[in-house]
Protein backbone atom coordinates (compact mmCIF):
# COMPACT_ATOMS: atom_id res chain seq x y z
CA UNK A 1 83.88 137.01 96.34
CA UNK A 2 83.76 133.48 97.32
CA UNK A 3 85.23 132.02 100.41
CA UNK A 4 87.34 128.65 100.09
CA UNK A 5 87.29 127.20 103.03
CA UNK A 6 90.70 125.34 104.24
CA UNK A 7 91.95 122.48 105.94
CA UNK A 8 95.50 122.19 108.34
CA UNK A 9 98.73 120.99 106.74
CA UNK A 10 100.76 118.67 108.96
CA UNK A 11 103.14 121.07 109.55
CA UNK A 12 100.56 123.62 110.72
CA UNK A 13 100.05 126.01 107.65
CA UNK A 14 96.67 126.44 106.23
CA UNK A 15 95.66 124.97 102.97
CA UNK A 16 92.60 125.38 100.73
CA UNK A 17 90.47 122.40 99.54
CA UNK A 18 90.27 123.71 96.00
CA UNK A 19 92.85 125.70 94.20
CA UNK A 20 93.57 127.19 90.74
CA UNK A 21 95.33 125.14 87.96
CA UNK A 22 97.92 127.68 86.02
CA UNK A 23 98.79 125.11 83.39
CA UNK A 24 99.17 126.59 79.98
CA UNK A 25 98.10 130.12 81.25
CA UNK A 26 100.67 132.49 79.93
CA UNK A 27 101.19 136.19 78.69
CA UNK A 28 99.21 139.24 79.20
CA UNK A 29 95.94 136.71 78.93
CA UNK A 30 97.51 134.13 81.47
CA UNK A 31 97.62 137.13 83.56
CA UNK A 32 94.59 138.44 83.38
CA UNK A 33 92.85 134.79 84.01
CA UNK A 34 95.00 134.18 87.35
CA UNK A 35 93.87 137.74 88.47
CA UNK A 36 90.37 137.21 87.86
CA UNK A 37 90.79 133.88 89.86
CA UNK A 38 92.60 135.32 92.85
CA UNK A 39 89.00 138.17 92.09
CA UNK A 40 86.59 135.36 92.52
CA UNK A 41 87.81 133.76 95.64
CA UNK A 42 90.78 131.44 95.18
CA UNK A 43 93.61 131.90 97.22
CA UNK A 44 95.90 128.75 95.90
CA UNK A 45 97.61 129.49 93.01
CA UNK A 46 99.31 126.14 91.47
CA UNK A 47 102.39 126.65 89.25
CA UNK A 48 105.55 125.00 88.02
CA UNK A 49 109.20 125.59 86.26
CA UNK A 50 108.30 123.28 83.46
CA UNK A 51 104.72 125.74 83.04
CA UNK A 52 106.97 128.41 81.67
CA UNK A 53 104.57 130.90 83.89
CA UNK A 54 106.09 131.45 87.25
CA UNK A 55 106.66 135.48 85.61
CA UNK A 56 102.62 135.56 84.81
CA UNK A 57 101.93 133.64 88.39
CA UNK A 58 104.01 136.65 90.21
CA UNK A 59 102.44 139.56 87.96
CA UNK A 60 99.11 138.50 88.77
CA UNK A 61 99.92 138.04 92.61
CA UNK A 62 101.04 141.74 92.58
CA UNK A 63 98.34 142.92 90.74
CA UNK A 64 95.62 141.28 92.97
CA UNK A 65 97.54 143.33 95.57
CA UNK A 66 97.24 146.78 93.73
CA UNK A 67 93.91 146.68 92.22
CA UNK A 68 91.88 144.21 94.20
CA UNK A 69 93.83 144.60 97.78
CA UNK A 70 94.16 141.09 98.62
CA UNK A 71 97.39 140.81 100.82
CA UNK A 72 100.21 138.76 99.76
CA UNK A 73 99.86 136.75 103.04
CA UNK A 74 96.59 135.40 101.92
CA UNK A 75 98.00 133.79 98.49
CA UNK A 76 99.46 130.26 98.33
CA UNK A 77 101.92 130.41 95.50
CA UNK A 78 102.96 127.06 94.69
CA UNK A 79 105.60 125.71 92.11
CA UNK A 80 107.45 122.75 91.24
CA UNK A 81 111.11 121.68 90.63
CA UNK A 82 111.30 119.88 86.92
CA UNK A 83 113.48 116.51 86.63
CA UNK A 84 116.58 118.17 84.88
CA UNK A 85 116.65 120.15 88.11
CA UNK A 86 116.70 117.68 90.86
CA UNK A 87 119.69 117.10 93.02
CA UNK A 88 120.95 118.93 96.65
CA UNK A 89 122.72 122.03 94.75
CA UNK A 90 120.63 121.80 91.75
CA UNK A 91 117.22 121.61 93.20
CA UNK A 92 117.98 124.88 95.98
CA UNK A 93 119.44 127.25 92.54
CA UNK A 94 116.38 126.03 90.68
CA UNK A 95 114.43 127.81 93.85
CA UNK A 96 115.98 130.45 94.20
CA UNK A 97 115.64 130.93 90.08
CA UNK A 98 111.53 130.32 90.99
CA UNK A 99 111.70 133.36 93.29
CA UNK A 100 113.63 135.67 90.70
CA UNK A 101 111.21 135.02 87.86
CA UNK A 102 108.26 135.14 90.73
CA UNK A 103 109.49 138.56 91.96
CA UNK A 104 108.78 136.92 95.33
CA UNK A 105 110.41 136.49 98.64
CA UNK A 106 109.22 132.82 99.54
CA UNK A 107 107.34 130.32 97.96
CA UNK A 108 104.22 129.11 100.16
CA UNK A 109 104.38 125.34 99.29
CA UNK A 110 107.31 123.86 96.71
CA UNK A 111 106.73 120.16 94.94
CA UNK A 112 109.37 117.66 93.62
CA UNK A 113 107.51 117.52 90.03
CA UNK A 114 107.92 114.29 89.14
CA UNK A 115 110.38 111.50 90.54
CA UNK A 116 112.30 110.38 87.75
CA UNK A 117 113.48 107.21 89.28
CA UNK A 118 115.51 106.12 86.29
CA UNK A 119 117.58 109.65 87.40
CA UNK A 120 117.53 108.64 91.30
CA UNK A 121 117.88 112.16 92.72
CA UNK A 122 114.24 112.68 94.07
CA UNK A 123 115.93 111.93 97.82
CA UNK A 124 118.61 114.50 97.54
CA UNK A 125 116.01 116.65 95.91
CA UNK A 126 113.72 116.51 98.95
CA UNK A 127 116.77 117.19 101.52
CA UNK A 128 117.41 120.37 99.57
CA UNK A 129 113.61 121.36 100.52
CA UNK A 130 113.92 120.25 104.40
CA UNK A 131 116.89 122.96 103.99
CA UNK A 132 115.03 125.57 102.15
CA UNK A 133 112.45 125.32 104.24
CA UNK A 134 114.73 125.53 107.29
CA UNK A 135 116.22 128.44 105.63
CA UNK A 136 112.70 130.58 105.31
CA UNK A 137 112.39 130.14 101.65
CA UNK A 138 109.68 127.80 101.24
CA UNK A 139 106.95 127.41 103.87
CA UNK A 140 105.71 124.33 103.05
CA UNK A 141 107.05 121.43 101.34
CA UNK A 142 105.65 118.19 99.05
CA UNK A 143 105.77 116.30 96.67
CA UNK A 144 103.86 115.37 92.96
CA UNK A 145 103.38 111.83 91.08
CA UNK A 146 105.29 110.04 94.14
CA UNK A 147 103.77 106.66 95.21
CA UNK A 148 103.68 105.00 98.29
CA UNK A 149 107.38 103.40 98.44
CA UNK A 150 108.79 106.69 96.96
CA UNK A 151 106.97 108.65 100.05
CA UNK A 152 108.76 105.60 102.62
CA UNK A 153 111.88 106.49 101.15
CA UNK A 154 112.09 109.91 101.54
CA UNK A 155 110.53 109.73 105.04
CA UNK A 156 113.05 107.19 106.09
CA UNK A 157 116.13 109.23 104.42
CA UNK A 158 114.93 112.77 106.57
CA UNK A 159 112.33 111.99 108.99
CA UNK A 160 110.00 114.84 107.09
CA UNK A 161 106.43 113.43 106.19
CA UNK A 162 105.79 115.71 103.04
CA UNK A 163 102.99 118.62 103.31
CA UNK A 164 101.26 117.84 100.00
CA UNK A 165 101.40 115.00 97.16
CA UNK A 166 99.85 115.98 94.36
CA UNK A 167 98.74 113.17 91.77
CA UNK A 168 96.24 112.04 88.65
CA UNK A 169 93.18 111.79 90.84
CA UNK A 170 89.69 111.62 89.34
CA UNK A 171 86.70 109.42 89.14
CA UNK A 172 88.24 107.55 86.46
CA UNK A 173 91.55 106.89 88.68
CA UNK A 174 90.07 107.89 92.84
CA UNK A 175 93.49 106.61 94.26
CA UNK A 176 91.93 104.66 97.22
CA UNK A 177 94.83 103.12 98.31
CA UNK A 178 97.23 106.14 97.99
CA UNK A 179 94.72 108.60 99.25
CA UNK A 180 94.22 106.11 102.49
CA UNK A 181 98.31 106.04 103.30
CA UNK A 182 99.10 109.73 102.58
CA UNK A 183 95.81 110.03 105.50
CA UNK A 184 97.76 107.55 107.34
CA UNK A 185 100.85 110.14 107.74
CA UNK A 186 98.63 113.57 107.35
CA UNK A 187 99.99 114.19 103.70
CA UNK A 188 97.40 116.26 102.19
CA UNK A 189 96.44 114.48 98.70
CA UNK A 190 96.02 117.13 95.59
CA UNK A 191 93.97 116.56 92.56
CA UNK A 192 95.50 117.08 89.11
CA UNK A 193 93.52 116.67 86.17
CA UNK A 194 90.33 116.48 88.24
CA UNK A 195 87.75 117.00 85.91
CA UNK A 196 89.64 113.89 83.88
CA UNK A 197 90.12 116.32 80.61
CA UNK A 198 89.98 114.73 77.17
CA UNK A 199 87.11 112.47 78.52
CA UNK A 200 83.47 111.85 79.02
CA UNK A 201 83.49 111.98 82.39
CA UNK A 202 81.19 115.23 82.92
CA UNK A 203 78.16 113.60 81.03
CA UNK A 204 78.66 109.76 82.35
CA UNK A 205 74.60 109.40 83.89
CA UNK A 206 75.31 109.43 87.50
CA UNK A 207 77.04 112.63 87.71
CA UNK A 208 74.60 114.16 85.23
CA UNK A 209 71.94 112.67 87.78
CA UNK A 210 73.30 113.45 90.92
CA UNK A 211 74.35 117.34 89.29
CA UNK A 212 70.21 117.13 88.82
CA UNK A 213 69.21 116.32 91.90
CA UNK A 214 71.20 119.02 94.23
CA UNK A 215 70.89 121.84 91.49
CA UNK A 216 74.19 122.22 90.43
CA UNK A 217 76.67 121.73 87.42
CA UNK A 218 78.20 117.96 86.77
CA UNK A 219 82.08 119.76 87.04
CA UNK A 220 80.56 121.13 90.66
CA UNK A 221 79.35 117.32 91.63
CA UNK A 222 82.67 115.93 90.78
CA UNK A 223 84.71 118.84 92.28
CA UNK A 224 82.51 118.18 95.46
CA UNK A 225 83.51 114.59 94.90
CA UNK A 226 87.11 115.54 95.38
CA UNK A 227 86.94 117.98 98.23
CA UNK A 228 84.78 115.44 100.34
CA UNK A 229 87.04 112.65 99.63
CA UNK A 230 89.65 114.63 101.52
CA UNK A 231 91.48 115.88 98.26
CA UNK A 232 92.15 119.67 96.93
CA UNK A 233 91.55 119.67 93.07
CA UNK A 234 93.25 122.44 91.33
CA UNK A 235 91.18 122.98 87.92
CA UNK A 236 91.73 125.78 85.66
CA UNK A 237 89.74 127.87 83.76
CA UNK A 238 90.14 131.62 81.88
CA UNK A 239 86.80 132.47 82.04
CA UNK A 240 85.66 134.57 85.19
CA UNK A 241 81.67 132.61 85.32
CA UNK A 242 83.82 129.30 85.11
CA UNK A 243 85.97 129.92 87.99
CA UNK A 244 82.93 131.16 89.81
CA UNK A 245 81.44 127.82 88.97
CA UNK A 246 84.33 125.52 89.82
CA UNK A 247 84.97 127.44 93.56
CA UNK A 248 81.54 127.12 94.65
CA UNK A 249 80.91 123.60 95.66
CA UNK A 250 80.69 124.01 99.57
CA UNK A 251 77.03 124.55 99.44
CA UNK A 252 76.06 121.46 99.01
CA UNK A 253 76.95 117.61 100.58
CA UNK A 254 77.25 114.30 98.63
CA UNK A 255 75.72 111.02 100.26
CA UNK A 256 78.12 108.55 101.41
CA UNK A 257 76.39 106.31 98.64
CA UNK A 258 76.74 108.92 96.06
CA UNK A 259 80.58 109.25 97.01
CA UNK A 260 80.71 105.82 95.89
CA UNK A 261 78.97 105.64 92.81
CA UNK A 262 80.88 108.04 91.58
CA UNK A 263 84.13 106.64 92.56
CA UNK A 264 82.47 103.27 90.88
CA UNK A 265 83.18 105.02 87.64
CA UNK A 266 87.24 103.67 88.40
CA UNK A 267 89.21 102.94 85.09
CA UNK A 268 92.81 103.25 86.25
CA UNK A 269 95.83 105.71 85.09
CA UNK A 270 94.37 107.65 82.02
CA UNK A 271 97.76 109.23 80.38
CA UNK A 272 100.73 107.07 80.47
CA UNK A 273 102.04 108.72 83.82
CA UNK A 274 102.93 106.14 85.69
CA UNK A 275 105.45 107.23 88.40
CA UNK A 276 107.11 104.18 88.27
CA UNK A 277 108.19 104.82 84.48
CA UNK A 278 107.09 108.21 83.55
CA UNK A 279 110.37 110.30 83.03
CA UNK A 280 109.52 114.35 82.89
CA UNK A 281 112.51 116.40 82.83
């Protein structure tokens, strides 16, 4: 079993710097994947209402328990509350509907999924969080897709700096700017999409060169790329040798240099989901 190793939330919890993607893992097999993850080492376990898996995500959380002993305690289960959701009463019923498909007692980090400023309920939506927290429901609490003067606002509204905002970050899109202000306020930046799917990026020449020179995999040089940057990626895989692959990137160290050649590979947004506009309910 691999060991992740993990970095210090801002409001003290621990958090790994890589996770497991659950996106489009569902049924018996969606099970069996997330299992085989939690088998190989990973101990974040990324989720979401609108992933239609939150039963599969629980399942395999008590299964790793039975079968494989690993404690609930050492699992971060996280979700996300979907647009059509948002709002004070609306966003703490859409928890507590997380927990009954989970079979869980708490959730160990919960996300605001997407903003939806067109809908402009993402500020009550993060109050209802500062509450659930308060209430013992959710440990630790973030945010996805939010950019820097979504982040002000809800700051400024509750005086709670989110845990977590997870975003499109990749070499195509490395988020410079947003990475350097969540750092700014200790918000941990997560990695969606951070092997850049639907693209070339795994055989553009300098990752296939620098994956050559230390001995490993170009997905391992660019999830390397992530972790050093200061970001957790979250990819996802349902084969056991490709989760193996993905986790073990902690044995070796990029260059400063080779940090920024591969961050020289910058295109900008790759999908349309621009926080600004993007609606996702």
């Amino acid at each position: 079993m691999l060991t992740i190793p993990s970095v210090t939330l801002n409001d003290g919890s621990a958090f790994p710097e890589l996770g497991f993607g659950t996106y489009k893992l569902r049924d018996e097999e969606g099970i069996a994947s997330i299992v085989s993850a939690i088998e190989v080492g990973y101990r974040l376990i990324d989720s979401a209402v609108n992933y239609g898996n939150e039963r599969e995500v629980g399942e395999a959380v008590r299964r790793a328990g039975d079968r494989l002993g690993v404690d609930r305690d050492e699992l971060l289960v996280v979700s996300k509350i979907p647009g059509r959701e948002q709002g004070y009463d609306e966003a703490i019923a859409s928890t507590e509907a997380s927990l009954r498909r989970l079979g869980l007692d708490r959730l160990d980090l919960h996300l605001i999924h997407w903003p939806n400023p067109s809908v402009d309920k993402y500020v009550d939506t993060w109050r209802a969080l500062v509450a659930l927290r308060d209430r013992g429901l959710v440990r630790s609490i973030g945010v996805s897709n939010f950019t820097e003067p979504m982040l002000t606002r809800i700051i400024d509204a509750t005086g709670v700096v989110p845990a977590v905002n997870q975003v499109e970050l990749h070499p195509y899109f490395p988020q410079a700017r947003l990475r350097a202000f969540h750092a700014g306020l200790g918000i941990r930046t997560e990695s969606w999409s951070p092997l850049a799917r639907r693209s070339e990026l795994l055989t553009e020449t300098v990752v296939d060169d620098l994956a050559a020179a230390h001995g490993v995999s170009p997905t391992q040089v660019v999830l390397r790329w992530h972790t050093q940057l200061g970001s957790t990626p979250i990819p996802k895989s349902s084969h056991s040798a490709r989760q193996r692959e993905n986790a073990d990137v902690f044995g070796f160290t990029l260059t400063d240099d080779e940090l920024d050649a591969i961050s020289a590979l910058e295109r900008g947004r790759l999908w349309g989901g621009d926080p600004d506009t993007h609606e996702e309910m």
